[in-house]
Protein backbone atom coordinates (compact mmCIF):
# COMPACT_ATOMS: atom_id res chain seq x y z
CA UNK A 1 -2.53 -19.04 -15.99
CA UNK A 2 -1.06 -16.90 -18.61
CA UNK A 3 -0.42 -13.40 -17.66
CA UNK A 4 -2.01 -10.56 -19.31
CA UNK A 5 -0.68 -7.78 -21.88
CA UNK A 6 -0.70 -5.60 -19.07
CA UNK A 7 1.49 -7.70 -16.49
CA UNK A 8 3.96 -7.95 -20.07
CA UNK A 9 3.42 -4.02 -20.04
CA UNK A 10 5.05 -3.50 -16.46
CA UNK A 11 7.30 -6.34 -16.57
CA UNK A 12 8.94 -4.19 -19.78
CA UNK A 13 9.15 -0.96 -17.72
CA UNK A 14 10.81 -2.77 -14.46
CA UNK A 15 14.50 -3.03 -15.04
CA UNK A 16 15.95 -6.83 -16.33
CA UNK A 17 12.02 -8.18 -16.68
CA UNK A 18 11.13 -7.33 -12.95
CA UNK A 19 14.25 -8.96 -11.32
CA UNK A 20 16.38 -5.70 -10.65
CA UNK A 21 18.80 -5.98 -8.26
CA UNK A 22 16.85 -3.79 -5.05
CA UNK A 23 19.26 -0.65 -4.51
CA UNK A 24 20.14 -0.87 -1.53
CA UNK A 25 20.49 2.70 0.08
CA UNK A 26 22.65 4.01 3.16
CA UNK A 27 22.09 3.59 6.65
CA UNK A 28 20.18 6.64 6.84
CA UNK A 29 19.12 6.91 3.13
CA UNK A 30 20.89 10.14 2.55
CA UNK A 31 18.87 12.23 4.57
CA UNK A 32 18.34 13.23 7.96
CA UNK A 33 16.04 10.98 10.31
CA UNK A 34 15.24 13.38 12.90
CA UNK A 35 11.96 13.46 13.80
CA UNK A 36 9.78 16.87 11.69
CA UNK A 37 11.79 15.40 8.58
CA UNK A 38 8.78 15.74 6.58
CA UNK A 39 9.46 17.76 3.55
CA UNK A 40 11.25 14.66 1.59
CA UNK A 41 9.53 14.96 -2.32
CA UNK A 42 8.57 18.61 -1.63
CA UNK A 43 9.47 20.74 -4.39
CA UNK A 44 11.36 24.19 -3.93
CA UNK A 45 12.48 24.51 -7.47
CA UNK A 46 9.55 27.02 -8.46
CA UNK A 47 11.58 29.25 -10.96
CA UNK A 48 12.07 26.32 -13.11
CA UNK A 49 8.17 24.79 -13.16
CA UNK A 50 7.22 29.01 -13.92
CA UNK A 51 8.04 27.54 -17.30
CA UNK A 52 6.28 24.45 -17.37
CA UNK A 53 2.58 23.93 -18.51
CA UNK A 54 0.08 23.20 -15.90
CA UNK A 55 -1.60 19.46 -16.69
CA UNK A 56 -0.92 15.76 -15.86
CA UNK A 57 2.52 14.76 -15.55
CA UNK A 58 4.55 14.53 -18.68
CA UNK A 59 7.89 12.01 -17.81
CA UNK A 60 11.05 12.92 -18.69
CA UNK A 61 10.87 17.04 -19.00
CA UNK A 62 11.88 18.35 -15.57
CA UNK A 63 8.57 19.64 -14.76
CA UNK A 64 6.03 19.00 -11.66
CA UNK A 65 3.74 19.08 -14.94
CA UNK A 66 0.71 18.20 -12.26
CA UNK A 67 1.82 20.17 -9.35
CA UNK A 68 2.08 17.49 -6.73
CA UNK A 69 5.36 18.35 -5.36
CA UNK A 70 6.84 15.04 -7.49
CA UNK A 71 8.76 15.23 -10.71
CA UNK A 72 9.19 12.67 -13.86
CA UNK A 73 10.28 9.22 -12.29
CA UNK A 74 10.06 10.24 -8.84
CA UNK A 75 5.61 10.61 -9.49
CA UNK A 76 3.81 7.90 -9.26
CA UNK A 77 2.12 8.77 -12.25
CA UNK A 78 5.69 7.74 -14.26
CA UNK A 79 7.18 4.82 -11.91
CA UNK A 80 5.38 2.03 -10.12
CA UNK A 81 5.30 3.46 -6.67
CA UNK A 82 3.86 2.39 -2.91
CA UNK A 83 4.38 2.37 0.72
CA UNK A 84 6.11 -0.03 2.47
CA UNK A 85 6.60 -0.89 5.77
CA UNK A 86 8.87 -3.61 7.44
CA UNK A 87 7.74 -5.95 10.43
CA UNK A 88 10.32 -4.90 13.09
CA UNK A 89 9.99 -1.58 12.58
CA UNK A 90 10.84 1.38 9.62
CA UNK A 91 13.04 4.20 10.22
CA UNK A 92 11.24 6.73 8.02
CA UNK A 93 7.44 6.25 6.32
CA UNK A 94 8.87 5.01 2.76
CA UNK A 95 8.04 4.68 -0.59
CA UNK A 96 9.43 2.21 -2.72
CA UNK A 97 10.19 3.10 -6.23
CA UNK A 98 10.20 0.06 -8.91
CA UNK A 99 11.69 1.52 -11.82
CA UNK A 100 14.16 2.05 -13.06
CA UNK A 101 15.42 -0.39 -10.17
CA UNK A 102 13.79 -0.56 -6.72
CA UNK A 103 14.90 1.99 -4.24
CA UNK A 104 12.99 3.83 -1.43
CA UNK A 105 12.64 7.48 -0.43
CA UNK A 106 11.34 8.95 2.21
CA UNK A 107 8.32 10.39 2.44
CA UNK A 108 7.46 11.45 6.28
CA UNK A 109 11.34 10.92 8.56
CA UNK A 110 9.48 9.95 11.90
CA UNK A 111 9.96 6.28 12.22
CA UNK A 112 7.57 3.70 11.96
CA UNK A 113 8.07 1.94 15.05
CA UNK A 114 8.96 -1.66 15.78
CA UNK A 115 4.68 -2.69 15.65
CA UNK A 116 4.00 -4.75 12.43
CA UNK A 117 2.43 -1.32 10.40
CA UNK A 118 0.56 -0.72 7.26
CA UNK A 119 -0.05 2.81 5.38
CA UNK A 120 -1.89 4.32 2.98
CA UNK A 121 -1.50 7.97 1.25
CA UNK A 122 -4.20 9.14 -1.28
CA UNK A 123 -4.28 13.26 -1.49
CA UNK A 124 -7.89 13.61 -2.62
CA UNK A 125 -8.76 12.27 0.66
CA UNK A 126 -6.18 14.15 3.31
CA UNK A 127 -3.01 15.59 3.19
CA UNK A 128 -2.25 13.14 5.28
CA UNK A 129 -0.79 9.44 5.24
CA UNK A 130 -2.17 6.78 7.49
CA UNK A 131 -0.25 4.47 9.40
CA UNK A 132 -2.34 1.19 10.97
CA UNK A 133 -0.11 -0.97 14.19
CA UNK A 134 -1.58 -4.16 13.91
CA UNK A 135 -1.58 -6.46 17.38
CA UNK A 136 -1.50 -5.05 20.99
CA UNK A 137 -0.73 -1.91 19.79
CA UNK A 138 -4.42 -0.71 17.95
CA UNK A 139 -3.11 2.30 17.07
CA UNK A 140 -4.04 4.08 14.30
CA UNK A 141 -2.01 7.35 13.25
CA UNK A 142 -2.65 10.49 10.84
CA UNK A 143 0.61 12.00 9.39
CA UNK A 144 0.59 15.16 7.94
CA UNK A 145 2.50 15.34 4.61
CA UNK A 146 4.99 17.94 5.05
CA UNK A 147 5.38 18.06 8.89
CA UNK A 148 2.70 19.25 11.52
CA UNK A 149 1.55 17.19 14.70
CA UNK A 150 0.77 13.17 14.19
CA UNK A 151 -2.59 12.47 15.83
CA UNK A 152 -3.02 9.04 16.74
CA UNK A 153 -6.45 7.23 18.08
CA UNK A 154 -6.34 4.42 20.18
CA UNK A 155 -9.08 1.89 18.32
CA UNK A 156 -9.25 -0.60 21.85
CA UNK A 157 -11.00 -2.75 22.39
CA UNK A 158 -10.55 -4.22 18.83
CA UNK A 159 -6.91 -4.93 16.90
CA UNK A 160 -6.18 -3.38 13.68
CA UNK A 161 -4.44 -5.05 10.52
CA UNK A 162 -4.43 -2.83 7.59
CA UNK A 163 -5.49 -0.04 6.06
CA UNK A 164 -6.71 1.47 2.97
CA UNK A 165 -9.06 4.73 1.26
CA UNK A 166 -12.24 4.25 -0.24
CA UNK A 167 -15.23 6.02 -1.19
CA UNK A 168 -14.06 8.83 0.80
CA UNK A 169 -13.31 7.07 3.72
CA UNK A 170 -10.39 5.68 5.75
CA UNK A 171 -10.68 1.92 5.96
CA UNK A 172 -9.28 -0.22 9.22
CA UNK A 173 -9.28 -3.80 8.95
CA UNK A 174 -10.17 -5.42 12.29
CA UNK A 175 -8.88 -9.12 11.72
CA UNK A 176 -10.92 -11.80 13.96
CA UNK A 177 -10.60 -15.70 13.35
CA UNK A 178 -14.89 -15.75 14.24
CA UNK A 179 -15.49 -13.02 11.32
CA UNK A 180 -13.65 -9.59 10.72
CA UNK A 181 -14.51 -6.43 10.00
CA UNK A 182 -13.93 -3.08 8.31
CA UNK A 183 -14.07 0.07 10.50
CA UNK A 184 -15.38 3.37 8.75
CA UNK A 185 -13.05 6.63 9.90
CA UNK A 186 -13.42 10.10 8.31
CA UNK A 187 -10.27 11.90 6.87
CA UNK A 188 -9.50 13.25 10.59
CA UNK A 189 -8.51 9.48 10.99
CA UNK A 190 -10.60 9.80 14.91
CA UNK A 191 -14.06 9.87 13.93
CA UNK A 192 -15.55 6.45 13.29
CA UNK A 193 -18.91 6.43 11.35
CA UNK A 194 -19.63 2.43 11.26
CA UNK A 195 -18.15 -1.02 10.54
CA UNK A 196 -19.01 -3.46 7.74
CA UNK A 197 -18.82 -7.57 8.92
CA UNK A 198 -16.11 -9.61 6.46
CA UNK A 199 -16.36 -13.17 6.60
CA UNK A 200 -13.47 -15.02 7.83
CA UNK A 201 -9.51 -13.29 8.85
CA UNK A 202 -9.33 -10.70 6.68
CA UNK A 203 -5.71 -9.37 6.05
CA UNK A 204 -5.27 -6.98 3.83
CA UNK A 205 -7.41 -3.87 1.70
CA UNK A 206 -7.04 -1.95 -1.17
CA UNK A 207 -9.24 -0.10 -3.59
CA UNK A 208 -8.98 0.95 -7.83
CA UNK A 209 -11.46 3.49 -6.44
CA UNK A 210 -14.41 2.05 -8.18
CA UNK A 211 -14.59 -1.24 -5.81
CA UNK A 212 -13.00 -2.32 -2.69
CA UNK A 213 -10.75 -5.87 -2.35
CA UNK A 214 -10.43 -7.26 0.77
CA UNK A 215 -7.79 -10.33 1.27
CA UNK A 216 -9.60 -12.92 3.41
CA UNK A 217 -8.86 -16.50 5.03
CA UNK A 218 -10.07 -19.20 6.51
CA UNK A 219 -8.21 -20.47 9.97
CA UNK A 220 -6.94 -23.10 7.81
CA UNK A 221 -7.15 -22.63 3.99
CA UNK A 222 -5.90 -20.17 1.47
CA UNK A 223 -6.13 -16.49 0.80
CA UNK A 224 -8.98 -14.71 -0.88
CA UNK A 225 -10.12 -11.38 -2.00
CA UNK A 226 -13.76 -10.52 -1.54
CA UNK A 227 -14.99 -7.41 -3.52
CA UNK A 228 -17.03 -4.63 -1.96
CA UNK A 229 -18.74 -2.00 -3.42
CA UNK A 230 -20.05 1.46 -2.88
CA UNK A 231 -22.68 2.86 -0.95
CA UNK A 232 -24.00 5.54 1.46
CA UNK A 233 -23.74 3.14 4.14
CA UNK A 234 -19.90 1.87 3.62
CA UNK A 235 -18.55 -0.91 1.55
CA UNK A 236 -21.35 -3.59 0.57
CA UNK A 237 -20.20 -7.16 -0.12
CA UNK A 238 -20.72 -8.06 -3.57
CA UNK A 239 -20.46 -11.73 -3.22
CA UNK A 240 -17.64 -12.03 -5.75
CA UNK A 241 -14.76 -13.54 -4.80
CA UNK A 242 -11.45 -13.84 -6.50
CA UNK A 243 -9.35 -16.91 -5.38
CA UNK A 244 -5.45 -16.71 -4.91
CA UNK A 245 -3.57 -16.76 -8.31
CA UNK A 246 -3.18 -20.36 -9.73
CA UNK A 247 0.46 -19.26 -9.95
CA UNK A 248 0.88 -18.95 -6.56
CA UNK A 249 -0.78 -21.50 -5.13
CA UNK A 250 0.64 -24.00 -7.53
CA UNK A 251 3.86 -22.74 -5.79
CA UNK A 252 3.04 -23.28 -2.20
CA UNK A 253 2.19 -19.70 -1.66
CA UNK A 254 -1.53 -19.45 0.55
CA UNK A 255 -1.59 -16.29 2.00
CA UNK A 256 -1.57 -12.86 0.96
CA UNK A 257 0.17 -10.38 2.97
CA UNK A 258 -0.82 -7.32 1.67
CA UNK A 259 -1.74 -6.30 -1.83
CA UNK A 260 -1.71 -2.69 -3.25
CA UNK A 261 -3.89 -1.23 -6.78
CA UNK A 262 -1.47 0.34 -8.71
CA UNK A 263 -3.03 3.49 -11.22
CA UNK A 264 -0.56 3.55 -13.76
CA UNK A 265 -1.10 0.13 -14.34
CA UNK A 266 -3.91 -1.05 -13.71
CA UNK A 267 -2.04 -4.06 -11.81
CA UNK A 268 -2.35 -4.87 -8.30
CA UNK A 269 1.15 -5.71 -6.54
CA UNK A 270 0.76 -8.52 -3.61
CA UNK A 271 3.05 -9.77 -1.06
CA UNK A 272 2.92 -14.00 -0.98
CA UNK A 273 3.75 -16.10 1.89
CA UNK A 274 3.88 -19.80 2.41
CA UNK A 275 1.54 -19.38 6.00
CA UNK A 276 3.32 -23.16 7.37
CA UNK A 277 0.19 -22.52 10.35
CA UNK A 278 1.96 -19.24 11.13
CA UNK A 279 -0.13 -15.85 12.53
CA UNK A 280 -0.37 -13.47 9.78
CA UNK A 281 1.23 -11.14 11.78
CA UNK A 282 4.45 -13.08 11.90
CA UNK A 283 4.69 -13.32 7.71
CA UNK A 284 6.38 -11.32 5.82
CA UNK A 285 5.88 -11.00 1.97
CA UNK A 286 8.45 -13.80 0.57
CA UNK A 287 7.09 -13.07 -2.77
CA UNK A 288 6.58 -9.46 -4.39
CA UNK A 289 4.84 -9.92 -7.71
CA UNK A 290 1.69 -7.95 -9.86
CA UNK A 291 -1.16 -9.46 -10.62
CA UNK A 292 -4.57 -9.01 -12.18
CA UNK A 293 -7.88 -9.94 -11.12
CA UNK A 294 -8.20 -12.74 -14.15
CA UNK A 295 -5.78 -14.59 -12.19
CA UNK A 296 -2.58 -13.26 -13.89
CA UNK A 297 0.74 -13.31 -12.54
CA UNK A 298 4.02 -11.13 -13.70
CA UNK A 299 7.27 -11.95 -12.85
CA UNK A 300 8.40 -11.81 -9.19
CA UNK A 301 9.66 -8.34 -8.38
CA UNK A 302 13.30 -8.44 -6.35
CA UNK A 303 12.24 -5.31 -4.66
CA UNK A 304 12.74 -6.32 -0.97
CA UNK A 305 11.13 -8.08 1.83
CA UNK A 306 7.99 -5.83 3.39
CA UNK A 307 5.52 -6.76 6.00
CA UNK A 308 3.00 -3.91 4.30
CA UNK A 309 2.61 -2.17 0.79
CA UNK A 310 0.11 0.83 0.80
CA UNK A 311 -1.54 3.05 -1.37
CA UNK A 312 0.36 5.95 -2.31
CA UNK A 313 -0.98 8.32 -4.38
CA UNK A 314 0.02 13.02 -4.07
């Protein structure tokens, strides 16, 4: 299927038509790892943003124009941004930067540890980012932005997969092959108000903050996303479903990952794997690439290999 204006759109603003060459940065990415490393994109340079108008972010003239602690290509309201997490473990919370060429920065220096993990950051809801251990672990952790103590809540009995902001509320993904579902959590990321049933193994969330998509799949079949909407009572299932990308599926890819909305955009970004009767939480995204909901496919994105992309949004 033909890809939109849009995917065109990115696929101009990503270096060499969305192949860069990933940057690859050092060992400890220039910074310190120690754990209470949290004040990576901070901003102490107040004398200069004195002089700089208060309003959304304008690229390219030095300023924190929206006060968010991020400046020019290093907001995500200028470069394609997320969070990304690697199977085996991450030795800082990153987030991956797509243009001018992908790199990653850190965002909180405690590691991620060696748990398949998924995060989300959105600052409207907490100054906090999420972090979800998927498998044995069921862990579920809150991470102040900027340092201060991690709280983590034990979700046993059930496993967690991913997770994901919406309608003012932290979303868990409880994968299960007899039907899955999505927990409810305030922004304290401990109390849970409810859970909403998803049919099928659901694998991955992610929300343009008007509806929420849900990745789903069969025990044997492809990927799907299944769209939820608002209510007082947590996400209601719409009955629309989107099916994989003919693109991808014409390639061998079934499964999705993870998948991320992106705001400057418009786009969502999902990882692709070829499943070959693999658990989910053995794959790995083998394919980065944007795509719309019309079925739309950019060009693959030679940003890395990542077990999770999140939400991140200051």
């Amino acid at each position: 299927m033909r890809a939109t204006a849009a995917l065109a759109a990115l696929c101009a603003v990503v270096a060499a038509g969305c192949r860069a060459t990933p940057e690859t940065p050092p060992d400890d990415l220039g910074v310190d790892m120690a754990p209470g490393d949290d004040l990576a994109g901070a901003d102490f340079g107040g004398g200069g943003d004195l002089a700089c108008a208060v309003g959304p972010e304008i690229c390219g003239n030095g300023c924190d124009d929206d006060r968010n602690g991020y400046t020019d290509d290093d907001d995500p309201a200028c470069t394609t941004q997320m969070l990304v997490t690697l199977n085996m473990g991450t030795p800082a919370l990153w987030r991956l930067i797509l243009e001018p060429k992908p790199h990653v920065a850190v965002l909180d220096g405690n590691p991620v540890s060696n748990n398949g993990a998924f995060a989300a950051y959105n600052a409207a809801f907490a100054p906090a980012a999420f972090v979800a251990y998927e498998g044995g672990t069921k862990l579920i952790e809150r991470r102040p932005i900027g340092g201060g103590a991690i709280t983590v809540r034990d979700t046993s009995p059930y496993s967690v997969r991913d997770v994901c902001i919406f309608n003012g509320e932290l979303i868990v993904i409880d994968p299960r092959a007899s039907g899955s579902f999505l927990h409810r959590y305030s922004a304290d990321g401990t109390t849970e108000l409810g859970m909403v049933s998803v049919a099928n193994i659901a694998t991955a969330c992610s929300s343009d903050g008007t509806m929420l998509y849900v990745a789903r799949h069969p025990t044997v079949g492809d990927s799907e996303i299944a769209v939820f909407g608002k209510s007082a009572s947590g996400p209601v299932d719409t009955g629309m479903v989107i099916a994989l990308p003919d693109a991808m599926s014409n390639a061998g890819y079934d499964r999705i990952v993870d998948l991320v909305y992106v705001k400057k955009t418009g786009l969502f970004i999902g990882l692709f794997a070829m499943s070959n009767a693999m658990a989910d939480n053995a794959l790995d995204g083998t394919v980065m690439a944007p795509f719309g909901l019309d079925g739309g496919v950019g060009d693959w994105i030679d940003g890395g290999v990542w077990h999770g992309v999140g939400e991140f949004i200051p």
